[in-house]
Protein backbone atom coordinates (compact mmCIF):
# COMPACT_ATOMS: atom_id res chain seq x y z
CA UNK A 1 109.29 105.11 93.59
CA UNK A 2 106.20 105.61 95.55
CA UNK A 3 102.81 105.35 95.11
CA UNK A 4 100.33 107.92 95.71
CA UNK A 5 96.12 107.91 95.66
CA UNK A 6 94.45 109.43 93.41
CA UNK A 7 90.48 109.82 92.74
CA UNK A 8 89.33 106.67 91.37
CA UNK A 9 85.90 106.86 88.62
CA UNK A 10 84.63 103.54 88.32
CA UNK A 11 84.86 101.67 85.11
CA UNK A 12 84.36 98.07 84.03
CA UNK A 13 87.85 96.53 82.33
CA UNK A 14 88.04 94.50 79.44
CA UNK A 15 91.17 93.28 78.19
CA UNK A 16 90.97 94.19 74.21
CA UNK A 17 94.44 93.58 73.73
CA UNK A 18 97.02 91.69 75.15
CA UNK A 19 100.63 91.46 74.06
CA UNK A 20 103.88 89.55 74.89
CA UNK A 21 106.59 91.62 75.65
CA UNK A 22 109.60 90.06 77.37
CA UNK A 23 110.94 86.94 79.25
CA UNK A 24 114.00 87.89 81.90
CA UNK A 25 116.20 86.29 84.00
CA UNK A 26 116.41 89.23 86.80
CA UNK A 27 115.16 92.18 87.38
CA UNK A 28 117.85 94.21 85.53
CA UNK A 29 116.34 92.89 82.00
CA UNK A 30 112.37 93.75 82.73
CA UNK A 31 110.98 95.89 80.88
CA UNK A 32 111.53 99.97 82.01
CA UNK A 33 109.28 100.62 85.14
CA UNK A 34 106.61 103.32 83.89
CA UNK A 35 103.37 101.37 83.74
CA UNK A 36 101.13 100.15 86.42
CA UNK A 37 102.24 96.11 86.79
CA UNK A 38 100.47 93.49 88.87
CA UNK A 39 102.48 89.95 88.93
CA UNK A 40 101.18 86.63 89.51
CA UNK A 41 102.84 84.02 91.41
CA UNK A 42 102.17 80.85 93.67
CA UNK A 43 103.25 76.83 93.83
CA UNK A 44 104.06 75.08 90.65
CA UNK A 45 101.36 73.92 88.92
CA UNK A 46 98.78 76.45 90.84
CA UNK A 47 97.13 77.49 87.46
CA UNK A 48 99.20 81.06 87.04
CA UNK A 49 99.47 80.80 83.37
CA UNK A 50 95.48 79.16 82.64
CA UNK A 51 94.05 81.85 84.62
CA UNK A 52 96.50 84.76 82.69
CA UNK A 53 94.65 83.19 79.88
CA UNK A 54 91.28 83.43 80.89
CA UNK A 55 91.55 86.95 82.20
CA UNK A 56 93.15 88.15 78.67
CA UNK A 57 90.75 85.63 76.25
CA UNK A 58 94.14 84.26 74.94
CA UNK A 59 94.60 80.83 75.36
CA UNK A 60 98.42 80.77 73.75
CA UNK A 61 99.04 84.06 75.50
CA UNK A 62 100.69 82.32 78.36
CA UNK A 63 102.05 78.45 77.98
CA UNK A 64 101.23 76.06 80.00
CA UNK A 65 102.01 72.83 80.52
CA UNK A 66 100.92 69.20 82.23
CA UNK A 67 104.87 69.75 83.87
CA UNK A 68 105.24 71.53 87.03
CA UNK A 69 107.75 74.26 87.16
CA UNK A 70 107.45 75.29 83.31
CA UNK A 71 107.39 78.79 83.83
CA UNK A 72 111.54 79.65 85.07
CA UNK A 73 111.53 82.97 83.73
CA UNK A 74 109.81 86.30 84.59
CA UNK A 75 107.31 87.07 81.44
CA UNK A 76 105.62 90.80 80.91
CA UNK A 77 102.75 91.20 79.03
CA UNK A 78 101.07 94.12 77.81
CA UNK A 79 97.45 94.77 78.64
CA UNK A 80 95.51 97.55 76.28
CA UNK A 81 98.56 99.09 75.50
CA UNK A 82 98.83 101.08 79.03
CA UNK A 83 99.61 98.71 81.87
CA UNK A 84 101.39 95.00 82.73
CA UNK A 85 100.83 91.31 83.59
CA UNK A 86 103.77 89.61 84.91
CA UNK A 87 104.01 85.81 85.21
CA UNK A 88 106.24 84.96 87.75
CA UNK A 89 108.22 81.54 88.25
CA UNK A 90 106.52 78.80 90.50
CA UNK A 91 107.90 77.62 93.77
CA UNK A 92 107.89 75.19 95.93
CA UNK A 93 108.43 72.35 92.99
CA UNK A 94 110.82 69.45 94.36
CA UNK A 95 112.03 68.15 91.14
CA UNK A 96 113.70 71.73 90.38
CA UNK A 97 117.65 71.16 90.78
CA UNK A 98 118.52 72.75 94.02
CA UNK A 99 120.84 75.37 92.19
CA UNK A 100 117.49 76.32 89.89
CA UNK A 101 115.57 76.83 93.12
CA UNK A 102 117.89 79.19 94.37
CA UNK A 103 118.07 80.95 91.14
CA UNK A 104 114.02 81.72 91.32
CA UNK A 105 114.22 82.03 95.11
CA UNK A 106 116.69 84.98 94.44
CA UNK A 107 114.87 86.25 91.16
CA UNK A 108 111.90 86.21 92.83
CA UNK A 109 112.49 87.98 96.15
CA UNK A 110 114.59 90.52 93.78
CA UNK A 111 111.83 91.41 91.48
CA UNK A 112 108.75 91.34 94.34
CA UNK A 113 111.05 94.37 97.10
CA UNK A 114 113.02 96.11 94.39
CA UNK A 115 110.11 96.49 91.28
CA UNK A 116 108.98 99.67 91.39
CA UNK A 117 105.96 99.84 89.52
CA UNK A 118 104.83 96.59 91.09
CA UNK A 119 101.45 97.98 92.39
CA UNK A 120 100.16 94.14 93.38
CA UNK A 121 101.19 90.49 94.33
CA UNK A 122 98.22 88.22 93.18
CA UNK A 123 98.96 85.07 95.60
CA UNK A 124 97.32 81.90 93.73
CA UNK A 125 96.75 79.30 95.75
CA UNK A 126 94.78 76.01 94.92
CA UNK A 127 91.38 76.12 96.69
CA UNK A 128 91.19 71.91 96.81
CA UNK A 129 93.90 71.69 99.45
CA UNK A 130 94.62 72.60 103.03
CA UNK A 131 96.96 75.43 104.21
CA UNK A 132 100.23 74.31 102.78
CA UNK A 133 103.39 75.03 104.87
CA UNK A 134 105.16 76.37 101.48
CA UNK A 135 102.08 78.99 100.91
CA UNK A 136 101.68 79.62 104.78
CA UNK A 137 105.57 80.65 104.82
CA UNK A 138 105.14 82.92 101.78
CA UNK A 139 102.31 84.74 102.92
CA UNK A 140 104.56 85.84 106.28
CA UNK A 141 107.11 87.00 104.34
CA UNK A 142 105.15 89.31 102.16
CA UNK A 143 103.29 90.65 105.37
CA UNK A 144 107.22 90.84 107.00
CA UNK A 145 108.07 92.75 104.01
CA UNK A 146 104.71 94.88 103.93
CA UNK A 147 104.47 93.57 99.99
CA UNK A 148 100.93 94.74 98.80
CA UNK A 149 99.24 91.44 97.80
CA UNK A 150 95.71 89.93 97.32
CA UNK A 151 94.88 86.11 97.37
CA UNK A 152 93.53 84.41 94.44
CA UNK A 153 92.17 80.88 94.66
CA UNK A 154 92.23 78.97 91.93
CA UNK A 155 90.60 76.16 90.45
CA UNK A 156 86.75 77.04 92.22
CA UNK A 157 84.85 74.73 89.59
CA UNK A 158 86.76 71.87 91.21
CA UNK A 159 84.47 72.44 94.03
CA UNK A 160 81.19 72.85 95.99
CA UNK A 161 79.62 76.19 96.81
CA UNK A 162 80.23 74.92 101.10
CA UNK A 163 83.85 73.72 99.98
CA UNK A 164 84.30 77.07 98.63
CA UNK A 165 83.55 79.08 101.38
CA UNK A 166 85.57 76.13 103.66
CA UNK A 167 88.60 77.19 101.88
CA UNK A 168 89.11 80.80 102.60
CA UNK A 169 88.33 80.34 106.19
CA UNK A 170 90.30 77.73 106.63
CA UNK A 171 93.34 79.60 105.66
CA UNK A 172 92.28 82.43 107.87
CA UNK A 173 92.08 80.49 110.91
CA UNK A 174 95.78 79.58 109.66
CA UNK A 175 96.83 83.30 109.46
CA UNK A 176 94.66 84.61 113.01
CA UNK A 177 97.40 84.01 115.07
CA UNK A 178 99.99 86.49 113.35
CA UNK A 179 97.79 88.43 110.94
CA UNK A 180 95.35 91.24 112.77
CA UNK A 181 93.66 91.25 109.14
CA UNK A 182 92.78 89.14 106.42
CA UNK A 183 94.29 89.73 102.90
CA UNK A 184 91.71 90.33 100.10
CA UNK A 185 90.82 87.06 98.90
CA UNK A 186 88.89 86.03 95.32
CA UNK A 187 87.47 82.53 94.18
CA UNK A 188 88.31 82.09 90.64
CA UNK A 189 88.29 78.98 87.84
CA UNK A 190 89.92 79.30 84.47
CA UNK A 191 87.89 76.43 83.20
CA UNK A 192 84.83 78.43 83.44
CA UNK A 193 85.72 82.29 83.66
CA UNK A 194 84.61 82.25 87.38
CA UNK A 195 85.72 85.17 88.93
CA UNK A 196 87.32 87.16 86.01
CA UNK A 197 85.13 90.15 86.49
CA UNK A 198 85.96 90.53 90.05
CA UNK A 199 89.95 90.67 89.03
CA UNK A 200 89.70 92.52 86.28
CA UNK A 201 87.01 95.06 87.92
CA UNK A 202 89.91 95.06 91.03
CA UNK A 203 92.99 96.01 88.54
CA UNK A 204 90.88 98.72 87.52
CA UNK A 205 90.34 100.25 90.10
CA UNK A 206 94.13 99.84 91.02
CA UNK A 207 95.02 101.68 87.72
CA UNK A 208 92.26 104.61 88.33
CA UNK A 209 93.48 104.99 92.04
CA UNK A 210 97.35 104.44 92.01
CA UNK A 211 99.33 106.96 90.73
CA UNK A 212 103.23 106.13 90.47
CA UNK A 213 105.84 108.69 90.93
C-alpha cells in the first residue's frame, strides 16, 4: 500500500478521545491496516509513553514506569475514533536478556518496513545527552530504508532555552556527513505540555494530506 497526496485544509487537532485497542507480539496480530497510524519509538526510558500521555490528556492511557524497557509489546491506540498511536518497544536497554532483544529487534524492524498504514516514525530522543551511538545507528537505518520519520526531543523543561537549541545542532553536525538533509525535528516536555501543539498540529496535517490506498 502506497500513499498518495491529497489537498490538505488546515485545522487545529485536539485529541477528544483516546482509546486502547490492542497489545501484539508481531505484526501479524495489529490491528487491520485501514487508518492513518504514526508510531513512537526510541531508547528505553526516552519518555515514549509520558509524552503519549500528554499529547492524549490521559495520564493512565499509556503505563509507564521508573524501569527501563517496560514497554515489550507493540500497543495501538485509537485517536477520535478515525486514526492510530502506536507505542513501540524501547531499545537499546542492556539489562533486556539477549534473546528479548532480538525478539524487539525483529518485531520492530518487522512492523516499521512491512506496516502499511504506517504514515510516520516519531524518533524520541532525550534532548539532555549527546549523540548516542545506539540513536546515531538507528537514524541510518531508517534513512537506508527511506522510513518516513520526524525527530522528537524529549524532556525540553530539563533544559535552557541555549541548551535547547545546542541539542538539535549538535545532532546535525552528527548526521552532515551522510545526511544531505536534516529530518524534521520538535522540542517537546511531557512535564509541561511543551510542544504538544506543534505534534498534534503536524499529525494533522499528515491525516488531511495522506491518503492511503
Amino acid at each position: 500500500m502506497r500513499f498518495t497526496q491529497g489537498f490538505f485544509i488546515y485545522m487545529r487537532m485536539q485529541i477528544t478521545k483516546a482509546k486502547f485497542i490492542a497489545s501484539s507480539s508481531n505484526l501479524k496480530q495489529c490491528p487491520p491496516a485501514d487508518k492513518h497510524e504514526y508510531a513512537f519509538i526510541g531508547r528505553s526510558n526516552v519518555g515514549k509513553s509520558s509524552l503519549i500521555n500528554m499529547l492524549t490528556n490521559n495520564g493512565k492511557l499509556a503505563k509507564t514506569s521508573a524501569t527501563p524497557g517496560k514497554t515489550q509489546l507493540i500497543n495501538h491506540f485509537l485517536m477520535n475514533d478515525s486514526w492510530y498511536l502506536v507505542d513501540l518497544p524501547g531499545y537499546g536497554y542492556a539489562r533486556t536478556s539477549k534473546s528479548q532483544r532480538g525478539e524487539f529487534s525483529a518485531m520492530i524492524r518487522d512492523y516499521i518496513l512491512k506496516r502499511e498504514n504506517l504514515v510516520c516514525l516519531f524518533l524520541l530522543v532525550d534532548s539532555r545527552h549527546e549523540p548516542l551511538k545506539t540513536d546515531l545507528r538507528f537514524l541510518e537505518w531508517l534513512g537506508e530504508n527511506g522510513v518516513p520519520f520526524v525527530m522528537v526531543f524529549t524532556k525540553a523543561d530539563k533544559l535552557n532555552a541555549s541548551e535547547r537549541d545546542t541539542c538539535i545542532t549538535n545532532y546535525h553536525k552528527q548526521m552532515q556527513e551522510s545526511w544531505e538533509t536534516m529530518p524534521l525535528a520538535f522540542l517537546t516536555s511531557a512535564e509541561t505540555g511543551f510542544g504538544k501543539e506543534a505534534l498534534l498540529d503536524y499529525i494533522e496535517e499528515l491525516n488531511n494530506t495522506v491518503e492511503l490506498e
